[in-house]
N, C-alpha and C. Protein backbone atom coordinates (compact mmCIF):
# COMPACT_ATOMS: atom_id res chain seq x y z
N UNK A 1 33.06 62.68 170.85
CA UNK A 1 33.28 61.43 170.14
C UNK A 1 34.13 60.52 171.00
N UNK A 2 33.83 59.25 170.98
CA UNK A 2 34.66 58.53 171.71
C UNK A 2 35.21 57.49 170.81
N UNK A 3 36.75 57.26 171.48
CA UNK A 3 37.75 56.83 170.31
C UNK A 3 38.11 55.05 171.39
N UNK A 4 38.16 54.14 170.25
CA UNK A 4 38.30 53.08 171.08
C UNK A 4 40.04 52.32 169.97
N UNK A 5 40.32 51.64 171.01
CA UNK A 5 41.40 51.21 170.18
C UNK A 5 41.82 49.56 170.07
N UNK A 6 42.30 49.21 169.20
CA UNK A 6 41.85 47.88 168.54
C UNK A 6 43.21 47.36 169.77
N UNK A 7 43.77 46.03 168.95
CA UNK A 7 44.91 45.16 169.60
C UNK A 7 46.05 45.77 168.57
N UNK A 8 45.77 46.03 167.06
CA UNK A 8 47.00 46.35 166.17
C UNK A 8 46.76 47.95 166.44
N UNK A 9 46.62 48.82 167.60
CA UNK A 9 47.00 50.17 167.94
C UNK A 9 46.42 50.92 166.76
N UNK A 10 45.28 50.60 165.90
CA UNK A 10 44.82 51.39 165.14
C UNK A 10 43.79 51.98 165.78
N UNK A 11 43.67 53.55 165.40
CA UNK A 11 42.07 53.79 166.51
C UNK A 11 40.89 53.61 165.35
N UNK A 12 39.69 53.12 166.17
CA UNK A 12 38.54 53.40 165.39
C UNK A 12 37.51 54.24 166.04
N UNK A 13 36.92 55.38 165.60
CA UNK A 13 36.41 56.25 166.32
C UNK A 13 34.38 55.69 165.91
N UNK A 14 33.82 55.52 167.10
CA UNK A 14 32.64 55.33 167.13
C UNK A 14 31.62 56.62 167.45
N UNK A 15 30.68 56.81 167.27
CA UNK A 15 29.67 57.77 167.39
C UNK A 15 29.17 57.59 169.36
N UNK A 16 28.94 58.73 170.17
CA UNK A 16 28.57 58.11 170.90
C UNK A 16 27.36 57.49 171.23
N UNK A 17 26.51 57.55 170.36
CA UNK A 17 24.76 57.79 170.40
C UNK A 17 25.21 55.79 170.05
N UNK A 18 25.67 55.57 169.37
CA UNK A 18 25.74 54.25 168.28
C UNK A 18 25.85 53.15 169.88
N UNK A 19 26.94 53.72 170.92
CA UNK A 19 27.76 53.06 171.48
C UNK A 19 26.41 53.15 172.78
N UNK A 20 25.75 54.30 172.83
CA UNK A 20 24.74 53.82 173.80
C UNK A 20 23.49 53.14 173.76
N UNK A 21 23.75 53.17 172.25
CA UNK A 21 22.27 52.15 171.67
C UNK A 21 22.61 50.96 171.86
N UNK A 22 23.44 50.29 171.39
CA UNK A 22 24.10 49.16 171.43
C UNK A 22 24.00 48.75 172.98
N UNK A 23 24.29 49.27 174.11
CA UNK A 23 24.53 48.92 175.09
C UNK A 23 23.39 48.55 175.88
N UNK A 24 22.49 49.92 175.49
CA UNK A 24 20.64 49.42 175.57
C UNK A 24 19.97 49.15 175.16
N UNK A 25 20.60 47.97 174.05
CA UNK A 25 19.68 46.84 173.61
C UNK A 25 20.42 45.57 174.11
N UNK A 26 21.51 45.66 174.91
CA UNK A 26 21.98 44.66 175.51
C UNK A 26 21.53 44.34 176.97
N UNK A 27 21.07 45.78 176.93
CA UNK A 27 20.52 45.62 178.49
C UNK A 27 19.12 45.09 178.50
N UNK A 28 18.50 45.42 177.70
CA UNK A 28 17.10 45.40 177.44
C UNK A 28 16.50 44.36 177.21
N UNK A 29 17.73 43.15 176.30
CA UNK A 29 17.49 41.67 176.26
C UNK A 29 17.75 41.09 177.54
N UNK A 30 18.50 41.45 178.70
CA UNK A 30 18.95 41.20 179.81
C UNK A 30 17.37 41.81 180.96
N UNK A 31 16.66 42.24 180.50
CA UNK A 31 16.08 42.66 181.24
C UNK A 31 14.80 42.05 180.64
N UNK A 32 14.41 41.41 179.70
CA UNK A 32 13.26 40.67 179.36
C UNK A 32 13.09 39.45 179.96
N UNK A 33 14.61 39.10 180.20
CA UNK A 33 14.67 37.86 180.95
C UNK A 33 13.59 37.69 182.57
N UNK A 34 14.05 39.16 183.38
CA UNK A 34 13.71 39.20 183.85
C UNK A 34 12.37 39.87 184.77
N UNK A 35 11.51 40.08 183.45
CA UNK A 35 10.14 40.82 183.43
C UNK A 35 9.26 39.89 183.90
N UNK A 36 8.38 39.81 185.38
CA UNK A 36 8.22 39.34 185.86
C UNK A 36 6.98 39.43 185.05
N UNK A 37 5.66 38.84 184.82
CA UNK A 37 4.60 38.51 184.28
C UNK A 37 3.54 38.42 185.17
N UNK A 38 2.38 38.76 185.61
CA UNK A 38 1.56 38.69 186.66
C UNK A 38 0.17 38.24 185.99
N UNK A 39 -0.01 37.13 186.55
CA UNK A 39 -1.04 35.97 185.93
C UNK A 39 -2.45 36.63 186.05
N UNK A 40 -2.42 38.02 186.15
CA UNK A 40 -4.26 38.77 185.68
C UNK A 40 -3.57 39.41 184.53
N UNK A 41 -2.51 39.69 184.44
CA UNK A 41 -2.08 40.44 182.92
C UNK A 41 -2.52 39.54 181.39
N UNK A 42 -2.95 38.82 182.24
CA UNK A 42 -3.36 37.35 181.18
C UNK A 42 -4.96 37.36 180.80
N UNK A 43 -5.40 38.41 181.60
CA UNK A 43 -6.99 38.38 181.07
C UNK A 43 -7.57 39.51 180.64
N UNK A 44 -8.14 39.96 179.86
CA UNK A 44 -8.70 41.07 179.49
C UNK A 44 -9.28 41.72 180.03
N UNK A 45 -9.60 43.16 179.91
CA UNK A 45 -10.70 43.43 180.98
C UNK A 45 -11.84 43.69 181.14
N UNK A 46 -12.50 42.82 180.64
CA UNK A 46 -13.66 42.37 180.69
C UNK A 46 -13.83 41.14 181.53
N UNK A 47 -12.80 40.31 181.34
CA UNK A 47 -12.87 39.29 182.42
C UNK A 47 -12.57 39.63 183.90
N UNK A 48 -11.69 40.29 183.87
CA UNK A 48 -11.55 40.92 185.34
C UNK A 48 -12.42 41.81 185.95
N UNK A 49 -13.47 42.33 184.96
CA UNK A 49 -14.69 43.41 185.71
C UNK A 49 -16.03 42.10 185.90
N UNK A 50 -15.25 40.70 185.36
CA UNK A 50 -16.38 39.87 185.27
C UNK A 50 -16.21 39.02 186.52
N UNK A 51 -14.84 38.82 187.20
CA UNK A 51 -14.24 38.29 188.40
C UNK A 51 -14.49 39.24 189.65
N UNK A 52 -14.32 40.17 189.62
CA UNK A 52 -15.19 41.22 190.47
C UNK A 52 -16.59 41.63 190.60
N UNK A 53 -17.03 40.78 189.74
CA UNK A 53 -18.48 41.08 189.99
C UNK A 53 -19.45 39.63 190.15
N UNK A 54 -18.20 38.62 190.16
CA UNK A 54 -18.71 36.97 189.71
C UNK A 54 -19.58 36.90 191.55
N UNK A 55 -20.90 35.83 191.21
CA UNK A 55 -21.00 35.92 192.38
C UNK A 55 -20.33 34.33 192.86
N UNK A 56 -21.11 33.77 194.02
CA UNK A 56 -20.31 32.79 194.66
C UNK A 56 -20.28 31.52 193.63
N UNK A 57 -19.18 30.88 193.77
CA UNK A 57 -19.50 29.54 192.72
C UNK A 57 -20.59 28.28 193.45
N UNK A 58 -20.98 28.10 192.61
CA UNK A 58 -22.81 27.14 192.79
C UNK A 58 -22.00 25.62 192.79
N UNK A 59 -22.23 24.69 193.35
CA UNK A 59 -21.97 23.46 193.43
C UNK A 59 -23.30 22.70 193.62
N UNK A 60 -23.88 22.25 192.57
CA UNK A 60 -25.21 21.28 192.74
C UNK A 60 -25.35 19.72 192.84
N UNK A 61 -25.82 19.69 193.27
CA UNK A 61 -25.74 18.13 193.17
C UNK A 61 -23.71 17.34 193.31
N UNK A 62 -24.06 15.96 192.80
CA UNK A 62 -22.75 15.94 192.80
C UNK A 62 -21.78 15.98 191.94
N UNK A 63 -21.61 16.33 191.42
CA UNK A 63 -20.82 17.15 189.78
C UNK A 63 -20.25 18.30 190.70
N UNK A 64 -18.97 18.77 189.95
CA UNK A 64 -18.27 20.02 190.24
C UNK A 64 -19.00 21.19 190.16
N UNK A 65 -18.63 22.19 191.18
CA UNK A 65 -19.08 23.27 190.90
C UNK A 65 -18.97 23.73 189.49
N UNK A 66 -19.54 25.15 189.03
CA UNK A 66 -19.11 25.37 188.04
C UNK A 66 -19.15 26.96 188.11
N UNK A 67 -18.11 27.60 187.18
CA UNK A 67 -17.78 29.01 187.06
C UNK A 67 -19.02 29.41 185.70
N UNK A 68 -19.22 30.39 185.64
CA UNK A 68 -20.38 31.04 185.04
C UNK A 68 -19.61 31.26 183.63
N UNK A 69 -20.51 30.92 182.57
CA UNK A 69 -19.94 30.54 181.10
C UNK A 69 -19.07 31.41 180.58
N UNK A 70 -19.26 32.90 181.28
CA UNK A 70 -18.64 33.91 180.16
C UNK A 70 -17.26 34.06 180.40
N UNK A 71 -16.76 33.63 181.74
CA UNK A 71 -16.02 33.49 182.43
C UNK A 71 -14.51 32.76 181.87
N UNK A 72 -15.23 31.69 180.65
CA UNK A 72 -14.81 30.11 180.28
C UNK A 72 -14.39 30.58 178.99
N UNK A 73 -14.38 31.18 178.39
CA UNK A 73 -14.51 31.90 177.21
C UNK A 73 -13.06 31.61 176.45
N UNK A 74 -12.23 31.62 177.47
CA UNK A 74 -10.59 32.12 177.13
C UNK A 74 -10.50 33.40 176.21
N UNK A 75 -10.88 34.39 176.50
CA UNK A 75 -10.65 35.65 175.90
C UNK A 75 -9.08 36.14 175.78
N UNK A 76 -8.51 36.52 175.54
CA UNK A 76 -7.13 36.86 175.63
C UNK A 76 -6.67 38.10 175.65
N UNK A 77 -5.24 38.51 176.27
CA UNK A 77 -5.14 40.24 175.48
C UNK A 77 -3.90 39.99 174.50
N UNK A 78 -4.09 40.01 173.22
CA UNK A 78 -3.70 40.06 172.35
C UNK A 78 -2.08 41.04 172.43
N UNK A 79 -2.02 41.88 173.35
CA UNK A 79 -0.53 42.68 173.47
C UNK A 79 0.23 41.61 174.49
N UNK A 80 -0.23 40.24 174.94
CA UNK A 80 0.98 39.86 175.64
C UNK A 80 1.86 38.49 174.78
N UNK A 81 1.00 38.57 173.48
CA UNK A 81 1.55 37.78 172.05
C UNK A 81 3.10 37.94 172.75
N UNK A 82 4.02 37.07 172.69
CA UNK A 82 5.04 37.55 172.24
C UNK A 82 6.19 38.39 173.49
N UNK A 83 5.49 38.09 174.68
CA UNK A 83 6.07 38.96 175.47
C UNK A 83 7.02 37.76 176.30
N UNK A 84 8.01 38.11 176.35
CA UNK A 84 9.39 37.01 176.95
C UNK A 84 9.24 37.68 178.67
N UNK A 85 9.37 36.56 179.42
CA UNK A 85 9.73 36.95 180.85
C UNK A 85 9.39 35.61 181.69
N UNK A 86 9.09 35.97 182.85
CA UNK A 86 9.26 34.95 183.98
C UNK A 86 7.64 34.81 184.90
N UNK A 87 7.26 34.25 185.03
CA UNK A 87 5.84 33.05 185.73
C UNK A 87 5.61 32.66 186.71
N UNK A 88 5.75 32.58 188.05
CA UNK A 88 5.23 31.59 188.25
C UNK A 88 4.35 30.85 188.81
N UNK A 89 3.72 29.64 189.16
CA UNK A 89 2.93 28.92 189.51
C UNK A 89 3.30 27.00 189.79
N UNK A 90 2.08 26.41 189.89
CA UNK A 90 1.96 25.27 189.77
C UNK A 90 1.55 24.61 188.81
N UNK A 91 2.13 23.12 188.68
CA UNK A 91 2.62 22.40 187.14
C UNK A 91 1.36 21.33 187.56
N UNK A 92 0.85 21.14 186.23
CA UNK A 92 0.01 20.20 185.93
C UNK A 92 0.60 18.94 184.84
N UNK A 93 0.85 18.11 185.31
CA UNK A 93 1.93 17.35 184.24
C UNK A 93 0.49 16.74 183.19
N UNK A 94 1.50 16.66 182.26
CA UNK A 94 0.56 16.25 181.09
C UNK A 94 1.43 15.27 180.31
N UNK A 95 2.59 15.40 179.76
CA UNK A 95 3.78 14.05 179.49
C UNK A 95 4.90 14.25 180.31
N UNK A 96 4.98 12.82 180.73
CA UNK A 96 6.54 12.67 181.13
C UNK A 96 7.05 11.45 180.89
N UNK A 97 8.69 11.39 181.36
CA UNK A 97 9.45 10.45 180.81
C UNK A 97 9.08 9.19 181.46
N UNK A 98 9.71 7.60 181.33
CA UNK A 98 9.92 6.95 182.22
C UNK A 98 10.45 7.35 183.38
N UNK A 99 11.66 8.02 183.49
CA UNK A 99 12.10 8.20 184.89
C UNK A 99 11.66 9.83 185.77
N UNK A 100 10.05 10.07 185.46
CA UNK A 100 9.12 10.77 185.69
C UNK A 100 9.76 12.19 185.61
N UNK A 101 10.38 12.64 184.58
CA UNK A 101 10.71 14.01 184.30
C UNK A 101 9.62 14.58 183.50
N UNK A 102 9.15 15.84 183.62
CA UNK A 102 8.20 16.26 182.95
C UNK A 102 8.54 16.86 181.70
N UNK A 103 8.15 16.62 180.92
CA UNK A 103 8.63 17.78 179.85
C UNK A 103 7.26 18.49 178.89
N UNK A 104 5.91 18.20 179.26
CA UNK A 104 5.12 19.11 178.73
C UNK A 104 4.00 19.13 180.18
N UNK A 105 2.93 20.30 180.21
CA UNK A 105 2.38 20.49 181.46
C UNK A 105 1.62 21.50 181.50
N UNK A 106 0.70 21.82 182.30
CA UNK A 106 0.00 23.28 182.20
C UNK A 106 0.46 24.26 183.30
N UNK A 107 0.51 25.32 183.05
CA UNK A 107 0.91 25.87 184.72
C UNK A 107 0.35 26.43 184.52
N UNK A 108 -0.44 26.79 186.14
CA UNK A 108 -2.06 27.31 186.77
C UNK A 108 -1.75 28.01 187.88
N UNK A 109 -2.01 28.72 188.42
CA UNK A 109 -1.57 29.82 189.52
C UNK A 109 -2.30 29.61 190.66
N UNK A 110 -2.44 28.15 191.14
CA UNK A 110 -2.92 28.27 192.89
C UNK A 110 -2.92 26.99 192.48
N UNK A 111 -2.39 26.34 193.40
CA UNK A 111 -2.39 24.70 193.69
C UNK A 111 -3.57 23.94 193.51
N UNK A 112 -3.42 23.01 192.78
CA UNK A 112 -5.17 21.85 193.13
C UNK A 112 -5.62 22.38 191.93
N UNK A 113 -5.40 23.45 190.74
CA UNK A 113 -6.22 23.85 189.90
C UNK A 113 -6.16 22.52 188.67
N UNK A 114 -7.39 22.60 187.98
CA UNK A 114 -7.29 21.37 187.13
C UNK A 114 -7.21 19.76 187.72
N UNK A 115 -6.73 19.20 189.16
CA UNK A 115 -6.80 18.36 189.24
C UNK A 115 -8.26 18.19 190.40
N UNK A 116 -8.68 19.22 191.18
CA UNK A 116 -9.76 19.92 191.79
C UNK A 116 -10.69 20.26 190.43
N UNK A 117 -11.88 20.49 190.25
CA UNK A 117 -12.47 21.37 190.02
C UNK A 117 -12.96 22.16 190.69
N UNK A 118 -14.03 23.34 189.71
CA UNK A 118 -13.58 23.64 188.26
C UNK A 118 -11.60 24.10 188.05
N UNK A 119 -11.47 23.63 186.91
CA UNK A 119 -10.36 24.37 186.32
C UNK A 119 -10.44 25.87 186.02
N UNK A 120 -9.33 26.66 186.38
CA UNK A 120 -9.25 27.84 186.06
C UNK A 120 -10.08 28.48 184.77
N UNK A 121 -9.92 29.61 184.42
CA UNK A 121 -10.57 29.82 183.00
C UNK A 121 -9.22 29.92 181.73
N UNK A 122 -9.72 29.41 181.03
CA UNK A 122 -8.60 29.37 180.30
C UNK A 122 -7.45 30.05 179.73
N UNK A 123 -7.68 31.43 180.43
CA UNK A 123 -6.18 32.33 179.94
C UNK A 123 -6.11 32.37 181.06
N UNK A 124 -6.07 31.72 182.26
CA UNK A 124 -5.44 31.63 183.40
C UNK A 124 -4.38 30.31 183.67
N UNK A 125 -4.27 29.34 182.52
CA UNK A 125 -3.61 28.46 182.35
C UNK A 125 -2.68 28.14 181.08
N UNK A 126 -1.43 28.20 181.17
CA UNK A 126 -0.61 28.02 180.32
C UNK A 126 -0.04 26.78 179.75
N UNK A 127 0.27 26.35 178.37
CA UNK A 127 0.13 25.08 178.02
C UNK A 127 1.80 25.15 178.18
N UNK A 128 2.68 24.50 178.26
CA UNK A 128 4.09 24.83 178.59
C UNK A 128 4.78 23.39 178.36
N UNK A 129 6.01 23.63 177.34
CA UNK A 129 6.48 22.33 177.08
C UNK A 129 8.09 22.79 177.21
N UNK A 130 8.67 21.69 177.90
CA UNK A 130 10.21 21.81 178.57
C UNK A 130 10.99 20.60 177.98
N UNK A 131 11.77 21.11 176.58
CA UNK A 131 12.00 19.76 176.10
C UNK A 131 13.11 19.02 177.44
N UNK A 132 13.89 19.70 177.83
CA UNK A 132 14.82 19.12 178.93
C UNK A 132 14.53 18.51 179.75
N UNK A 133 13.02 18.66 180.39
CA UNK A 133 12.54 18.02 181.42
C UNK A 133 12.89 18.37 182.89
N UNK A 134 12.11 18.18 183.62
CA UNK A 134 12.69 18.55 184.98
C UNK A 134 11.50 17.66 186.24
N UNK A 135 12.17 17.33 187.09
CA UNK A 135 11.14 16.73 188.54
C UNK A 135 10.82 17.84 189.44
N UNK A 136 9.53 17.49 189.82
CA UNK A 136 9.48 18.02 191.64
C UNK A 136 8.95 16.85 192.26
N UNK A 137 9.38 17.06 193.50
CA UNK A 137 9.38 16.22 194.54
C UNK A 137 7.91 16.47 194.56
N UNK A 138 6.48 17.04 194.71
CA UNK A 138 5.31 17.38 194.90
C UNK A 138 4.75 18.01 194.50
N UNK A 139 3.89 17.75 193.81
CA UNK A 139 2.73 18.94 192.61
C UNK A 139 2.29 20.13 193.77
N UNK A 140 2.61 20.66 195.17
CA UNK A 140 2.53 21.40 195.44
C UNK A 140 3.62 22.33 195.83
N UNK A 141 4.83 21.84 195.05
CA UNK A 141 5.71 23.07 194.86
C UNK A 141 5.36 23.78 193.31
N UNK A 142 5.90 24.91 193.72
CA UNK A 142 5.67 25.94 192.73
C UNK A 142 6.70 26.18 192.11
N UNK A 143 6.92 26.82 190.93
CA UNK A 143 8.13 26.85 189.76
C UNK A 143 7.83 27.71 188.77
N UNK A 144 9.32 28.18 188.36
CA UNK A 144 9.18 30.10 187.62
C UNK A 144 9.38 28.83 186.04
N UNK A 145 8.64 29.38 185.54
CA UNK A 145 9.07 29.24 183.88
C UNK A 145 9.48 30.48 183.16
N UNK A 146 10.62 30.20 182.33
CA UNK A 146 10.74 31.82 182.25
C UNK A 146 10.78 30.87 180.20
N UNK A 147 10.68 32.03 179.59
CA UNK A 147 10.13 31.91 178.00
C UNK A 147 9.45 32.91 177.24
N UNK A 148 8.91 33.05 176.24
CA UNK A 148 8.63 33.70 175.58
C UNK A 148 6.99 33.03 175.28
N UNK A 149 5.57 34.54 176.13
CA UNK A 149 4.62 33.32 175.85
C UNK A 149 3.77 33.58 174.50
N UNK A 150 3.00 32.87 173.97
CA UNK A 150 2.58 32.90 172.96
C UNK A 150 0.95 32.99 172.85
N UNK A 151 0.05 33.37 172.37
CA UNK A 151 -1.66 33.16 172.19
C UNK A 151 -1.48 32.17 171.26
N UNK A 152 -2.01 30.95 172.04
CA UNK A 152 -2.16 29.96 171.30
C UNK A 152 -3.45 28.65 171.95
N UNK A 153 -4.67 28.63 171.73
CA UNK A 153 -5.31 27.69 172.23
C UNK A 153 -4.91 26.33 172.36
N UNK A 154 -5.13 25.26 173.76
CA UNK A 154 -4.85 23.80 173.65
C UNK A 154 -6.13 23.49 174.69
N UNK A 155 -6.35 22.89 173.57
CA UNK A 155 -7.58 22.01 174.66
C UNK A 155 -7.35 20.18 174.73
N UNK A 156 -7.56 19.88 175.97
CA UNK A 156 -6.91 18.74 176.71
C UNK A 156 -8.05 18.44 177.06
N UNK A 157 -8.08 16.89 177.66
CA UNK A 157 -9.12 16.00 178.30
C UNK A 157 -9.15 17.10 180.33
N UNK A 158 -7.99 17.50 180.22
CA UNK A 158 -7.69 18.02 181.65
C UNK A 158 -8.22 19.53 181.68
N UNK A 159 -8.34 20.47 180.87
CA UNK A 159 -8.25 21.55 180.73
C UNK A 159 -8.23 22.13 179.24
N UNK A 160 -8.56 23.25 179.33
CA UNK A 160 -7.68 24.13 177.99
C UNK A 160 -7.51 25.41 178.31
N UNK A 161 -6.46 25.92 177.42
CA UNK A 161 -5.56 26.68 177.67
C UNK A 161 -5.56 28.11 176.54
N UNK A 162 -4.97 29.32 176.82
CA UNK A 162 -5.41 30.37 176.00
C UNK A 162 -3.91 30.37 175.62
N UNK A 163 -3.26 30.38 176.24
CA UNK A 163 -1.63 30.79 176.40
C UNK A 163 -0.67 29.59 175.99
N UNK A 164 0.56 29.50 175.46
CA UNK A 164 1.44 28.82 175.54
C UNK A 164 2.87 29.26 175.38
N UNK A 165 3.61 28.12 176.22
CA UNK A 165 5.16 28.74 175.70
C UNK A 165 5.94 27.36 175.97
N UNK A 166 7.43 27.27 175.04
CA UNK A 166 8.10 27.03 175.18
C UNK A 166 9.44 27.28 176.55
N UNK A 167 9.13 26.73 177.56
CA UNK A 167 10.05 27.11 178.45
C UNK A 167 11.81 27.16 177.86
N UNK A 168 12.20 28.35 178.37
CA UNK A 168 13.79 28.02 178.06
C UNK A 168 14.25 27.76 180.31
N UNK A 169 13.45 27.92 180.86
CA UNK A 169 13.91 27.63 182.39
C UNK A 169 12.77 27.38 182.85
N UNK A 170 13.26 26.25 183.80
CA UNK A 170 12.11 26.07 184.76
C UNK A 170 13.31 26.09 186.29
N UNK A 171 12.65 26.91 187.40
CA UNK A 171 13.08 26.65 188.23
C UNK A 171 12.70 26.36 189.42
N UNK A 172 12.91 26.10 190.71
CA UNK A 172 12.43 26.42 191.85
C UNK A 172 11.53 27.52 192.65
N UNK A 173 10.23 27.79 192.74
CA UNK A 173 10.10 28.74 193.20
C UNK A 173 10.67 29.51 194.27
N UNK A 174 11.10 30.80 194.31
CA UNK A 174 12.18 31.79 195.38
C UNK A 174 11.46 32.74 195.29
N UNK A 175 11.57 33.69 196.11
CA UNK A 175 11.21 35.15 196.05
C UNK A 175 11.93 35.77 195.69
């Protein structure tokens, strides 16, 4: 048993099991923060036996290429509902301020996506809103959003999206 003692020298004796639970659920919120997220964990697998087997993308005429329908689907995996951690990629702005801070946007995982076609498939793009706002100097820097993401469809004139979250950080991309 381990005995802890207050400021008025009274002891209060805690369980030790109590005192290590407590500590690893403190750690554990500390460590969601930093659960890195890997942007195929975002597709089911069916889409990924469908990306490995996709053949080359067709570009006809002059219209964008295009990715093969089943592809487009936005299928989702339903276990990453809800899962808090860290992202990252490149920002597709969608609102910003007058003094060009972004605060809502898609983030897409390879540069040029969405403003190039085709756009990604849609659980490869996240709908992401930063009430705080933040700049980059060039839509080809990259940036961690870290948040809690959500299954939630948005479809845009630019894209649509399988995924969304509320950013609580946006930062610089680092290794």
């Amino acid at each position: 048993m381990l005995t802890v003692f207050s400021t008025s020298g009274r002891r209060f004796p805690f369980a030790r099991g109590a005192l290590v639970l407590v500590l690893g659920s403190v750690l554990n919120i500390a460590s969601a923060a930093d659960r890195e997220i890997d942007w195929l964990e975002l597709m089911p697998e069916e889409d990924l036996n469908l990306l490995e087997s996709m053949p080359e993308i067709e570009h006809e005429g002059d219209g964008p290429p295009t990715l093969p329908d089943e592809i487009m689907t936005g299928r989702v995996v339903p276990g990453m509902d809800g899962v808090s951690g860290k992202i990252p990629g490149f920002v597709v702005p969608l609102k910003t301020t007058e003094d060009m801070r972004i605060l809502e946007f898609f983030l897409v995982p390879y540069y040029g996506a969405c403003i190039h076609v085709p756009p990604p498939p849609p659980n490869q793009i996240i709908h992401v809103k930063y009430e705080e706002g933040f700049t980059l100097e060039a839509l080809y820097d990259p940036v961690w959003i870290e948040g809690e993401l959500v299954v939630e469809r948005t479809e845009n004139d630019v894209a649509d999206s399988s995924y969304s979250m509320v950013a609580s950080k946006v930062a610089r991309y680092e290794e």
